[in-house]
C-alpha atoms as a PDB file:
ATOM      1  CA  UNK A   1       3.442  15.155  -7.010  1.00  0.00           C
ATOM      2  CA  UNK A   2       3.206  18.739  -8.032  1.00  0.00           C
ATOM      3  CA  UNK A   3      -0.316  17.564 -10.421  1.00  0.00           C
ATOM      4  CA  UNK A   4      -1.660  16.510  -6.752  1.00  0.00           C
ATOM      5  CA  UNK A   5      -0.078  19.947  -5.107  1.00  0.00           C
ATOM      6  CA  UNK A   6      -1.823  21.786  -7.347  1.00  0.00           C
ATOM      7  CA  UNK A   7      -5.035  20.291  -7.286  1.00  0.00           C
ATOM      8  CA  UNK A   8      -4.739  20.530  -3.578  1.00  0.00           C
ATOM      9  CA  UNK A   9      -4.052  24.486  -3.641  1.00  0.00           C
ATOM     10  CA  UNK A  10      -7.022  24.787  -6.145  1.00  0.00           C
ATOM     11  CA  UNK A  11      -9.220  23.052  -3.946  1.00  0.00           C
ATOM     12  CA  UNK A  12      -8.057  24.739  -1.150  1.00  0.00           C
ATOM     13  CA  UNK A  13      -8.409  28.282  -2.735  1.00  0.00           C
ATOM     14  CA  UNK A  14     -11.390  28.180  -5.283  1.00  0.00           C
ATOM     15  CA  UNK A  15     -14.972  27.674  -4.726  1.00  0.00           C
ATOM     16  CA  UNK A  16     -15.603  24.731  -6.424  1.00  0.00           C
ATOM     17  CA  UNK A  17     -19.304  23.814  -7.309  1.00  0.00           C
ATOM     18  CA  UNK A  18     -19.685  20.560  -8.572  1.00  0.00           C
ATOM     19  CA  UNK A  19     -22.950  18.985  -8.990  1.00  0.00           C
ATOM     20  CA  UNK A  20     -25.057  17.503  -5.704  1.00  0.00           C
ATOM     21  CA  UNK A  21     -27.306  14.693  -5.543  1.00  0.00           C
ATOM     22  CA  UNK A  22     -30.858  15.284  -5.119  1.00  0.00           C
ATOM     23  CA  UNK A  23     -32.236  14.577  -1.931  1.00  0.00           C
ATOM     24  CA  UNK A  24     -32.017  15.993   1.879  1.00  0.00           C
ATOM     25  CA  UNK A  25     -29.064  14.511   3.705  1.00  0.00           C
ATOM     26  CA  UNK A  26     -31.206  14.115   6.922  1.00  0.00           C
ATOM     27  CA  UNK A  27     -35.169  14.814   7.651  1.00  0.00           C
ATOM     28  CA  UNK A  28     -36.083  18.245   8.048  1.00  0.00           C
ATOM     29  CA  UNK A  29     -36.284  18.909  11.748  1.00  0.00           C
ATOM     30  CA  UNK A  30     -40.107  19.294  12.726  1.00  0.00           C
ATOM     31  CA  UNK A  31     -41.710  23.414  12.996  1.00  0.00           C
ATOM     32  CA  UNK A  32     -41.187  25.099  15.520  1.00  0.00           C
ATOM     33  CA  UNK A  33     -43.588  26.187  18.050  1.00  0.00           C
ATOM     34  CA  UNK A  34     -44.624  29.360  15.900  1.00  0.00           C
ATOM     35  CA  UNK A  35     -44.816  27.368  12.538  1.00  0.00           C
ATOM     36  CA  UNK A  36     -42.220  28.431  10.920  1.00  0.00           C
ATOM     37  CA  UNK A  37     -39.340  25.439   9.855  1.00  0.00           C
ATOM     38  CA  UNK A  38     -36.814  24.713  12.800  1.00  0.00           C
ATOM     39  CA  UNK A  39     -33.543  25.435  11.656  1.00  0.00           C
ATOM     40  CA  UNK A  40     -31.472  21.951  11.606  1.00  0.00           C
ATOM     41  CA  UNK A  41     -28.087  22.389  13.620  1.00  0.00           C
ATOM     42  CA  UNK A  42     -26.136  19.528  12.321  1.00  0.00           C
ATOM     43  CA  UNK A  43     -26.516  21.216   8.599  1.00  0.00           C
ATOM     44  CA  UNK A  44     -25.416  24.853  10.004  1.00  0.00           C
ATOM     45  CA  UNK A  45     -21.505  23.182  10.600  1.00  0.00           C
ATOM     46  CA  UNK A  46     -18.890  22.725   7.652  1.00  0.00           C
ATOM     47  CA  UNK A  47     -17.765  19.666   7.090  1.00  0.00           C
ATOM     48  CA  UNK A  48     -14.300  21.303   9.623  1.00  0.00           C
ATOM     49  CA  UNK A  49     -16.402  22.439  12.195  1.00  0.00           C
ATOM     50  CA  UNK A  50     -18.409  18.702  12.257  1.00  0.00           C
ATOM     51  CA  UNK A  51     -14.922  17.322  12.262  1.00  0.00           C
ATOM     52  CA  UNK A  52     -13.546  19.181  14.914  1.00  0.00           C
ATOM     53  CA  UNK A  53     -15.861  19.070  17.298  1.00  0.00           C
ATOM     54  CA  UNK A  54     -16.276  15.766  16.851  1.00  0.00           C
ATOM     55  CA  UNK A  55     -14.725  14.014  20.152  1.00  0.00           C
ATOM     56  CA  UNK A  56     -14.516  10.686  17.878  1.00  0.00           C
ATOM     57  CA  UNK A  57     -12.244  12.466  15.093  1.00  0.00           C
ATOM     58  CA  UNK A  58      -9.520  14.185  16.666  1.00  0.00           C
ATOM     59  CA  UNK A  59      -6.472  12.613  14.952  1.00  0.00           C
ATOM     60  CA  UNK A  60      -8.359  13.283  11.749  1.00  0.00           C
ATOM     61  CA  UNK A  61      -9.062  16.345  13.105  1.00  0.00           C
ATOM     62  CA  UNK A  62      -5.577  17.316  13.941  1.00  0.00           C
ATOM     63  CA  UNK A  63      -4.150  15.644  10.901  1.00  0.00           C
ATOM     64  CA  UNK A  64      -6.120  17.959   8.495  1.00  0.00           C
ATOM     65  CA  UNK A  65      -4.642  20.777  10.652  1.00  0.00           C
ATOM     66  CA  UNK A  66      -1.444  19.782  10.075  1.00  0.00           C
ATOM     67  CA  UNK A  67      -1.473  19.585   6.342  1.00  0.00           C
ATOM     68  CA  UNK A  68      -3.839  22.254   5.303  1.00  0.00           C
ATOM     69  CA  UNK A  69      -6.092  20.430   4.270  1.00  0.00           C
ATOM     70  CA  UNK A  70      -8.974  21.655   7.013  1.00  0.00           C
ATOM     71  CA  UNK A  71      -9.189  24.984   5.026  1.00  0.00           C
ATOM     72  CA  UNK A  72     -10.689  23.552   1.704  1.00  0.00           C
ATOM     73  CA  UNK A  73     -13.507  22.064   4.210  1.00  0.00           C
ATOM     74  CA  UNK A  74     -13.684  25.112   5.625  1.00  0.00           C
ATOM     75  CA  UNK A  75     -14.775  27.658   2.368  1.00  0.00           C
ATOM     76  CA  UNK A  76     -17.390  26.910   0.003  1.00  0.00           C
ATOM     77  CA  UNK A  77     -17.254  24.263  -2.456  1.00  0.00           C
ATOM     78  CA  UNK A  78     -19.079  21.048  -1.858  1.00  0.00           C
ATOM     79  CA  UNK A  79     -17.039  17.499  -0.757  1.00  0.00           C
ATOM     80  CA  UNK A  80     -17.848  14.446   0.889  1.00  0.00           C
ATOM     81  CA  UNK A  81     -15.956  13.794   3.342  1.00  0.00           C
ATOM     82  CA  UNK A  82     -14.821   9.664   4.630  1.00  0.00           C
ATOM     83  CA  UNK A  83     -14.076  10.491   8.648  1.00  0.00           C
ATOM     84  CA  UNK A  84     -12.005   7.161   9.951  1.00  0.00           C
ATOM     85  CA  UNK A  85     -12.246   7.489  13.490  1.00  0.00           C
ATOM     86  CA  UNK A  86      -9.444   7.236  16.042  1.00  0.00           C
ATOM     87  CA  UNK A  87     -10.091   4.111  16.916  1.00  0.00           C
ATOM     88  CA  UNK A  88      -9.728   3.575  13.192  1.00  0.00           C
ATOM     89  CA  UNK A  89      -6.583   5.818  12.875  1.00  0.00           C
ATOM     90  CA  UNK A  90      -5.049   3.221  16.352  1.00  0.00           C
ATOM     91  CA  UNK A  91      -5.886   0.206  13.912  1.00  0.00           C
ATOM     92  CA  UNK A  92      -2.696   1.956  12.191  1.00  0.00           C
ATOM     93  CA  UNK A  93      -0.682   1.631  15.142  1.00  0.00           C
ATOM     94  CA  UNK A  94       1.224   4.731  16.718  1.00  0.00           C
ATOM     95  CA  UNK A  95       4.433   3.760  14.869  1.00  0.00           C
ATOM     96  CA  UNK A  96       2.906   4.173  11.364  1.00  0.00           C
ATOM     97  CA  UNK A  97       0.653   7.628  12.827  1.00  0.00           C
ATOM     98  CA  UNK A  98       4.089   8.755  13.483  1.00  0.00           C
ATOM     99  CA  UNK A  99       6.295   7.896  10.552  1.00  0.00           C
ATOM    100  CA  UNK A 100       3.198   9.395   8.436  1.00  0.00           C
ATOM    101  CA  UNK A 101       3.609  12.600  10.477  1.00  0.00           C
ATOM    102  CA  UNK A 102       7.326  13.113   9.894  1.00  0.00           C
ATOM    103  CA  UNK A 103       8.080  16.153   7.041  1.00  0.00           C
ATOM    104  CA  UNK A 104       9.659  13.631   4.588  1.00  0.00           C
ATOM    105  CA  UNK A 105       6.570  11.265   4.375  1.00  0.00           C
ATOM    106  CA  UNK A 106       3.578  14.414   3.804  1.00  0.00           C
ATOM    107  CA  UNK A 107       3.203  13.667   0.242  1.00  0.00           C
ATOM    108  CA  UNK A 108       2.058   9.707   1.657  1.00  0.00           C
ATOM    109  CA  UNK A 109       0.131  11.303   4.419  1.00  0.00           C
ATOM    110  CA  UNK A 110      -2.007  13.428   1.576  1.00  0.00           C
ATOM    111  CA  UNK A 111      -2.597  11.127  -0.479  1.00  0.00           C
ATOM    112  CA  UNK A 112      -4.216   9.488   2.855  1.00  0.00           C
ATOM    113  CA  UNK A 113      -5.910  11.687   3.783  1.00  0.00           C
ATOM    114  CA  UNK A 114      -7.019  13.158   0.047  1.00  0.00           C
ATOM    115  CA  UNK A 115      -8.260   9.455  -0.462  1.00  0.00           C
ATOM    116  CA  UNK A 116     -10.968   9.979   2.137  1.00  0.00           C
ATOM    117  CA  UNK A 117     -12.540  13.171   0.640  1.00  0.00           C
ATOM    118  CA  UNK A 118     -14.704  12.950  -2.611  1.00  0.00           C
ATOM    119  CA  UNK A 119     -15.524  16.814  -4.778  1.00  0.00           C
ATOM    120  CA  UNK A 120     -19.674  16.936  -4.568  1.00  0.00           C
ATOM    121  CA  UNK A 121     -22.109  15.664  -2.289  1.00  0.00           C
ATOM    122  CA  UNK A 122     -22.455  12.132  -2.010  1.00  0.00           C
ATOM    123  CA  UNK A 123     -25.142  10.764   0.019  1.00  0.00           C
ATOM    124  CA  UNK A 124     -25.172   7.105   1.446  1.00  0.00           C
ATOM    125  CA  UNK A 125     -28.586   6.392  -0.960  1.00  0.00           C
ATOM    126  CA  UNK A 126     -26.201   7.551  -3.999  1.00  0.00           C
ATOM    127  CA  UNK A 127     -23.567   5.478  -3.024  1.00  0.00           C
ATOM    128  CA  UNK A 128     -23.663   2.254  -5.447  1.00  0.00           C
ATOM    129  CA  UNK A 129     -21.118  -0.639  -6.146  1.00  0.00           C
ATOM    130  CA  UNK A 130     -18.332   0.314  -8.349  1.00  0.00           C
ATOM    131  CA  UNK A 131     -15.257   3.246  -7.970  1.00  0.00           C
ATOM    132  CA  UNK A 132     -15.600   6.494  -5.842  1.00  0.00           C
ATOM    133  CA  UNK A 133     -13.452   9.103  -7.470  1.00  0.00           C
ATOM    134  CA  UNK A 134     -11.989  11.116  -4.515  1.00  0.00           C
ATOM    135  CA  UNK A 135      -9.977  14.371  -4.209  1.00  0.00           C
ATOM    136  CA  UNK A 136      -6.688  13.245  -5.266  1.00  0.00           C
ATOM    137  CA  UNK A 137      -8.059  11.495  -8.409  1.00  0.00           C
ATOM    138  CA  UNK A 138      -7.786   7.611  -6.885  1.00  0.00           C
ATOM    139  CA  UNK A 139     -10.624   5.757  -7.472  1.00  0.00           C
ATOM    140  CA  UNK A 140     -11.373   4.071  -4.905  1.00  0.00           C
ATOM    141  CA  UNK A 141     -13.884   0.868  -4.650  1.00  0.00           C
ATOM    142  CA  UNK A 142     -17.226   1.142  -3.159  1.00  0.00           C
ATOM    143  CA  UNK A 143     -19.808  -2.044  -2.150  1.00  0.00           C
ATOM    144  CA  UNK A 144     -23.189  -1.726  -1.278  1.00  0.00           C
ATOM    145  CA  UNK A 145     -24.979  -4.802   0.998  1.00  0.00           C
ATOM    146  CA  UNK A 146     -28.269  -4.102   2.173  1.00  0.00           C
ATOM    147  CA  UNK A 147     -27.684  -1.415   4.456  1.00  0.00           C
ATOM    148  CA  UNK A 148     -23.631  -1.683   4.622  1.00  0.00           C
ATOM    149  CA  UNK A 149     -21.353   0.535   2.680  1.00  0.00           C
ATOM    150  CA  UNK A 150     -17.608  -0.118   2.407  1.00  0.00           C
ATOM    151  CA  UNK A 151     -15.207   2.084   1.151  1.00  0.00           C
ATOM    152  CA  UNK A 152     -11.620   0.652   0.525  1.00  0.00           C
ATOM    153  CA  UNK A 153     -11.442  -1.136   3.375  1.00  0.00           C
ATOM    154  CA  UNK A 154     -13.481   0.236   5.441  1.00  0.00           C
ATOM    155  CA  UNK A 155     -17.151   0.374   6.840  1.00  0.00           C
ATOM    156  CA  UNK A 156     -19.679   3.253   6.783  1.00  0.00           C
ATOM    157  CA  UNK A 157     -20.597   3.469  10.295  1.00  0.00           C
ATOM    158  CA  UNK A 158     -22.488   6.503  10.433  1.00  0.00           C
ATOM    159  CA  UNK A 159     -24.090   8.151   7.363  1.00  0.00           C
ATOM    160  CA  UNK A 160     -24.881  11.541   6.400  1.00  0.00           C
ATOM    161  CA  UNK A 161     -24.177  14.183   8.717  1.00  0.00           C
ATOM    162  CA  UNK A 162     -25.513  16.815   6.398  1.00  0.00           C
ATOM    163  CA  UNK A 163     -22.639  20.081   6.309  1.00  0.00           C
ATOM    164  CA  UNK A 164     -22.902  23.403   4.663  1.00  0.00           C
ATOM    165  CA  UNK A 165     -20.827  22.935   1.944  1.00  0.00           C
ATOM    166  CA  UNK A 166     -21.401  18.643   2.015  1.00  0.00           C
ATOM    167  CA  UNK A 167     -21.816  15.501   3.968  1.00  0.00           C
ATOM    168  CA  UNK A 168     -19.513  13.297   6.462  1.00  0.00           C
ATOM    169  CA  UNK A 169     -19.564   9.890   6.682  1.00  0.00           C
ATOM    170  CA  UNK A 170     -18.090   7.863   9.779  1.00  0.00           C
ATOM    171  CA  UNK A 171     -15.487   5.164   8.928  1.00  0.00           C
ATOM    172  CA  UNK A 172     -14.227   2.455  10.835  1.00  0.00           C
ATOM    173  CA  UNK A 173     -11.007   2.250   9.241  1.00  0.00           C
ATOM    174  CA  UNK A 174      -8.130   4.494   7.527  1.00  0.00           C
ATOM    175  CA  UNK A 175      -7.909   3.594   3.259  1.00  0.00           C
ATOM    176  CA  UNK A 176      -4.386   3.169   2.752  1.00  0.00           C
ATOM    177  CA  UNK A 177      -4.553   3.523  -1.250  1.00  0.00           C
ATOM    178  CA  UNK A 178      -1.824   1.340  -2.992  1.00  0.00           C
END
């Protein structure tokens, strides 16, 4: 527990540069009327600002409020970050969102939460069969099929939503890690 605190606090404090993929996360944007390169919006948010004003994300949203953990994806440093949405989150059920919430279970609701958030900048093409390493050390299993990826248990349902300092990928379920 305090190995996983204090990799928590590093990540939260430090500006961690860890080594990116190649590759653009989206298309650049066509130029503008003048010529000069449009500036692409989605990639001018950090992964906390494409969370939050997300209106499909706001128990993840409020759950990385709650624990700190919005900070670290608010600084520099580069992360990947799994979103479930809240329809994914009510696939939990409101009892289990709430027992997950109270003080004495926040060491089981980060390493939740720290399960859906990789260091670097994975994009879906670099995303192959085997074990995703995320922030809180777990590996967790990755399959690739066609076009699907599936994390844990869940699906990629939107891919790269290219951040400042990463990319977020849409789940459509929470990984519970064992």
């Amino acid at each position: 527990m305090i190995r996983k605190l204090s990799i928590l606090a590093a990540v939260a404090s430090l500006s961690l540069t860890s080594p990116s993929h190649a590759g653009p996360a989206v298309p650049p944007p066509p130029p503008a009327a003048d010529g000069k390169p449009a500036e692409n919006p989605a990639a001018a948010k950090s992964i906390a600002e494409i969370v939050a004003a997300s209106p499909e994300h706001k128990t993840l949203a409020a759950l990385l409020s709650e624990t700190g953990l919005i900070s670290a994806f608010r600084r520099g440093g580069t992360f990947t970050l799994f979103a479930p949405t809240d329809a994914a989150f009510a696939k939990l059920g409101q009892a289990k969102l709430d027992d997950l919430k109270k003080p004495q279970n926040r060491s089981k609701l980060m390493e939740i939460l720290t399960s859906h958030a990789a260091l670097g900048k994975i994009l879906a093409a670099d995303v192959k069969t085997g074990d995703v390493e995320m922030m809180n050390q777990k590996k967790i299993p990755a399959k690739v099929d066609g076009e699907t990826i599936t994390i844990g248990n869940a699906t990629v349902t939107t891919a790269d939503l290219a951040a400042t300092n990463g990319v977020v990928h849409v789940l459509d379920a929470v990984i519970v890690p064992k």
